[in-house]
Protein backbone atom coordinates (compact mmCIF):
# COMPACT_ATOMS: atom_id res chain seq x y z
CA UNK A 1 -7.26 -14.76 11.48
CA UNK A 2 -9.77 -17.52 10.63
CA UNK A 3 -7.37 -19.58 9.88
CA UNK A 4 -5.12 -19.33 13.49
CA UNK A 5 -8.31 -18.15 15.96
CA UNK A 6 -9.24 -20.50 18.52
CA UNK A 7 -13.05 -22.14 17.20
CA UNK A 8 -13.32 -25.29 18.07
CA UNK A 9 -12.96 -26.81 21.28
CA UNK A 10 -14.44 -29.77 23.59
CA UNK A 11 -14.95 -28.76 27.31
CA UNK A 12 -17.53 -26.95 29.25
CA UNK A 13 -19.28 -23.58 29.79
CA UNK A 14 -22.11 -22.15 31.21
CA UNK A 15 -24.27 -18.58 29.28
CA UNK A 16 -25.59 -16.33 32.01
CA UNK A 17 -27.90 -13.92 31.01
CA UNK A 18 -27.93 -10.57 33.22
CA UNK A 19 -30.56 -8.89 31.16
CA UNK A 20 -31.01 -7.60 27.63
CA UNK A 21 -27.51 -5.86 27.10
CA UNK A 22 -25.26 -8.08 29.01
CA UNK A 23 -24.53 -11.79 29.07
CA UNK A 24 -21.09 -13.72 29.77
CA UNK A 25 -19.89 -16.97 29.28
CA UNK A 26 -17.39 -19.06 31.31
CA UNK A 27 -15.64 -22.28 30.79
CA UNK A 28 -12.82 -24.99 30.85
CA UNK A 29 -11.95 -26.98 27.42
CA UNK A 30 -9.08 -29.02 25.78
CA UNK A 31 -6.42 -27.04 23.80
CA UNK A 32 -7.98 -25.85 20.35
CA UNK A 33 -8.94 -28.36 18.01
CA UNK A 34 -8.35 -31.37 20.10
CA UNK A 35 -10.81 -33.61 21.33
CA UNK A 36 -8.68 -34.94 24.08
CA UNK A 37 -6.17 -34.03 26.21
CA UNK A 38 -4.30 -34.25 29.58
CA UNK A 39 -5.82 -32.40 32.95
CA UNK A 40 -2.90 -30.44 33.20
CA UNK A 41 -3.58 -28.69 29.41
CA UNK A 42 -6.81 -27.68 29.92
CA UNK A 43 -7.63 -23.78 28.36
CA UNK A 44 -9.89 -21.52 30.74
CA UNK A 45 -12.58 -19.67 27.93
CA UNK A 46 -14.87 -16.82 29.02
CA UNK A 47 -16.75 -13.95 26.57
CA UNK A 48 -18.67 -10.91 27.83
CA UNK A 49 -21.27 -10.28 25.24
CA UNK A 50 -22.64 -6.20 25.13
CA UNK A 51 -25.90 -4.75 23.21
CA UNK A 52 -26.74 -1.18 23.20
CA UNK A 53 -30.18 -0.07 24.38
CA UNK A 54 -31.22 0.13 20.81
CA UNK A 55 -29.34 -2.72 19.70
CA UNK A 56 -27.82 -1.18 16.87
CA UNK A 57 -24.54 -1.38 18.25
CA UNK A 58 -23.30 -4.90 20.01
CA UNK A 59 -19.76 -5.96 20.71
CA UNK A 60 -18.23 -9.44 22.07
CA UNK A 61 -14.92 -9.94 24.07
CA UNK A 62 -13.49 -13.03 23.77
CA UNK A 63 -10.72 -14.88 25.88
CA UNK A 64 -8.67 -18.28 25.85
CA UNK A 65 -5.88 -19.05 27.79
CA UNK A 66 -4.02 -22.14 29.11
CA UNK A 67 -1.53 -24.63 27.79
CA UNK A 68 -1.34 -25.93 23.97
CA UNK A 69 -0.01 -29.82 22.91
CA UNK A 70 3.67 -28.77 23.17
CA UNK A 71 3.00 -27.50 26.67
CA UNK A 72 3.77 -23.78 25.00
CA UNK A 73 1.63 -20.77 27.76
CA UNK A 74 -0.69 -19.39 25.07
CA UNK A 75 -3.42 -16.07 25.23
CA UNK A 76 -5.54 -15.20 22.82
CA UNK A 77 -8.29 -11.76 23.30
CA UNK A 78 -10.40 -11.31 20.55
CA UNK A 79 -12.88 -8.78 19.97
CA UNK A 80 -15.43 -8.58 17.60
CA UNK A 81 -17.93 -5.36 17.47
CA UNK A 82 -20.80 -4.94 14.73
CA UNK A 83 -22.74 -1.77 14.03
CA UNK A 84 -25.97 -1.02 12.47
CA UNK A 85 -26.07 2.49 10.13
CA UNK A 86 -29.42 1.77 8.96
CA UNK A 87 -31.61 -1.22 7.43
CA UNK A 88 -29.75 -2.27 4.53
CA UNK A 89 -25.92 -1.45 5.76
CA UNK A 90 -23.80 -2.68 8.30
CA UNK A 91 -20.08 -2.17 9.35
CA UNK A 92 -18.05 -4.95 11.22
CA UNK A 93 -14.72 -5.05 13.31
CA UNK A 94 -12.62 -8.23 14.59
CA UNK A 95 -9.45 -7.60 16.34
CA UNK A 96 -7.34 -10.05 18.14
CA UNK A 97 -3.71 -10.84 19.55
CA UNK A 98 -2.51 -14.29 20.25
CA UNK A 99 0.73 -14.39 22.81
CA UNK A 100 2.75 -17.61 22.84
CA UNK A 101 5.29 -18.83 25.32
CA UNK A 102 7.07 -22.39 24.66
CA UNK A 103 8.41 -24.39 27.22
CA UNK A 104 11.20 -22.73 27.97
CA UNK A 105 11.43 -20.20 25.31
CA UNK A 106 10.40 -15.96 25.52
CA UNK A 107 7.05 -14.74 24.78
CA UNK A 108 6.35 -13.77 21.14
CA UNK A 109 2.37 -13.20 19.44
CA UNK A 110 1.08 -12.01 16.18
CA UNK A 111 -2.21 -9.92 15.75
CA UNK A 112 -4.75 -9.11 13.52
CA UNK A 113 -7.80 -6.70 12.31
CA UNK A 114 -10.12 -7.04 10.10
CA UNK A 115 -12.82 -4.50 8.85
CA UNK A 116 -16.68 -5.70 6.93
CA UNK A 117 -18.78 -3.84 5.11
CA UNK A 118 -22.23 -5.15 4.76
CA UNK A 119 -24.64 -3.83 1.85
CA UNK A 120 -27.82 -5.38 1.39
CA UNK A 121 -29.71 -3.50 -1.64
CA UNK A 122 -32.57 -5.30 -1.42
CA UNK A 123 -33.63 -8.89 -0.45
CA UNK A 124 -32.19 -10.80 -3.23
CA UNK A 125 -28.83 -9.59 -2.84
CA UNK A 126 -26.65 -8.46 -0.33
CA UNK A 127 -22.33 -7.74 -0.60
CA UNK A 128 -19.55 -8.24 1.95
CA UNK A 129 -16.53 -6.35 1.57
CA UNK A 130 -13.99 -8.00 4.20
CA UNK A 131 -10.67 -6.40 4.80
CA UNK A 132 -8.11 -8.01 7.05
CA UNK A 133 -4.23 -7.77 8.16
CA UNK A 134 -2.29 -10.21 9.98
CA UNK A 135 0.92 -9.57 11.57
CA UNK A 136 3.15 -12.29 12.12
CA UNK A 137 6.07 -10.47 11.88
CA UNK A 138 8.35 -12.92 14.45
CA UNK A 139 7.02 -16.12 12.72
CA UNK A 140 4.59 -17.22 15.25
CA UNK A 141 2.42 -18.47 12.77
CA UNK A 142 5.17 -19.58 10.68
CA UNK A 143 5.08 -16.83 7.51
CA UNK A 144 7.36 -13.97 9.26
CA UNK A 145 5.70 -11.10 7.70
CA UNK A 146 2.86 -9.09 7.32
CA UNK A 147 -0.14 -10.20 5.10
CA UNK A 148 -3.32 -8.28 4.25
CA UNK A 149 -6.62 -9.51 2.25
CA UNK A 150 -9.77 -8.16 0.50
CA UNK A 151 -12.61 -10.30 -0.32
CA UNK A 152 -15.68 -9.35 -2.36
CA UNK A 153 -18.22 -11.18 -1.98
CA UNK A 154 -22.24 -11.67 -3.29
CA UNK A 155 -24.97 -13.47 -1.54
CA UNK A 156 -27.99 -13.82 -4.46
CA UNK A 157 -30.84 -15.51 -3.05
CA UNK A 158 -33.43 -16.90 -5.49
CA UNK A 159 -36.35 -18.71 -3.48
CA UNK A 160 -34.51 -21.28 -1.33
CA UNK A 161 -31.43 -21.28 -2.59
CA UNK A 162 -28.33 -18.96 -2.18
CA UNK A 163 -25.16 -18.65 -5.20
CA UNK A 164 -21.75 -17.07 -3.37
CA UNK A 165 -19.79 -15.94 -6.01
CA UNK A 166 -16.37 -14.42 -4.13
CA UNK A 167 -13.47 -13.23 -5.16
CA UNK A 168 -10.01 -12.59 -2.67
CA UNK A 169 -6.81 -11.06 -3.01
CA UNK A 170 -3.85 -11.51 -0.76
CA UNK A 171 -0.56 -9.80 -0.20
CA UNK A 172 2.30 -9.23 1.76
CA UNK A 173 5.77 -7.37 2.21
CA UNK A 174 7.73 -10.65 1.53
CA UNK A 175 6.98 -13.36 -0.95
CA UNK A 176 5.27 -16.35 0.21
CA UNK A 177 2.98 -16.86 -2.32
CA UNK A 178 4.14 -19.87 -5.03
CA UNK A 179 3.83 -19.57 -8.49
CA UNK A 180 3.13 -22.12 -11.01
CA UNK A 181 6.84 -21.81 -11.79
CA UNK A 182 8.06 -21.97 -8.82
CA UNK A 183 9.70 -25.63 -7.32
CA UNK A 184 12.02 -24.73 -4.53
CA UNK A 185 10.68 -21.22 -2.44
CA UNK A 186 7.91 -18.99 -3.37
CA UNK A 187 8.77 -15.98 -5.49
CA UNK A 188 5.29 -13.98 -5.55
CA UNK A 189 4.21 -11.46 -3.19
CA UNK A 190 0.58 -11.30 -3.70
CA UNK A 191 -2.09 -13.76 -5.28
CA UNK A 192 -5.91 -13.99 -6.37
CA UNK A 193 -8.52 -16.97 -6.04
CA UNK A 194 -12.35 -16.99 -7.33
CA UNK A 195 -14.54 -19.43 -5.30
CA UNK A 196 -18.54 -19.96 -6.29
CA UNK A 197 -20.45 -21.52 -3.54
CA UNK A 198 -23.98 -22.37 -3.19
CA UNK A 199 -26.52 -23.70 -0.55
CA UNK A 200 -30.48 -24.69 -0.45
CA UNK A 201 -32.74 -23.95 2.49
CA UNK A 202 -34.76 -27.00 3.60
């Protein structure tokens, strides 16, 4: 879902602010990822941001919609939703579908949903466990199957600095994956990766 969710664009948009609980955005940008483009593929973007009274609970609803590059009809809702069970944990929930129509062609999509779990023990250290599927089932996204990862991850902050050691696992129904061995089509159906990052505070 990171990897396939619109993020970046160029354009415009205005925030309105109705009061504490409710704000919404609208705007007009190029397609996703591209700095320029023709008038005619310009994507329409607009988000409706919630907060409940005692702002433990908050959700955002997110929308794209217009023409891509290859002049392909494509809508993407995405919904994110984050919920406070008390001071040191926290659970999270992104869902979105992308639809995609080419030039001439049917309408296909893929989906996904992904779950966090926030644990902060004390202020030197707080987890993230991240759970996620992604359907892409008709190829959309070009892997024609389903794929699901879990990430563990560590945030240990000493002063101004912060060490991310994470660790991810991915699978799916049908191999994709490539092993070392492999020269010609992947063979595995699942794979693991270990990542350390770090950062200072200025």
């Amino acid at each position: 879902m990171f990897s396939y969710g619109p993020f970046f664009h160029t354009g415009l948009k205005t925030d309105i602010t109705v009061n504490d609980n409710f704000q919404f955005m609208l705007g007009v940008s190029n397609p996703t990822d591209f700095t320029t483009a023709s008038f005619a593929k310009k994507s329409l973007i607009g988000q409706v941001h919630l907060i409940s009274t005692n702002s433990k609970i908050g959700g955002y609803l997110n929308y794209i919609g217009g023409k891509d590059i290859s002049d392909a009809s494509v809508n993407q809702v995405d919904a994110v939703i984050t919920g406070t069970v008390c001071s040191k944990f926290s659970i999270g929930y992104n869902g979105t579908v992308k639809s995609v129509k080419p030039a001439g062609g049917s309408n296909t999509y893929w989906w996904g949903s992904a779950l966090y779990f926030n644990y902060d023990p004390n202020s030197m250290l707080g987890l993230t466990l991240r759970t996620e599927y992604f359907g892409d089932k008709r190829g959309v996204a070009g892997f024609g199957t389903g794929i699901y990862d879990i990430t563990l991850s560590a945030g240990i902050h000493i002063d101004k600095m912060t060490i991310i050691p994470e660790f991810r696992m991915d699978g799916a129904k049908d191999p994709i994956f490539y092993k070392n061995s492999d020269t010609l089509s992947p063979t595995a159906r699942s794979t693991g990766s270990f990542i350390l990052g770090t950062y200072l505070h200025f």
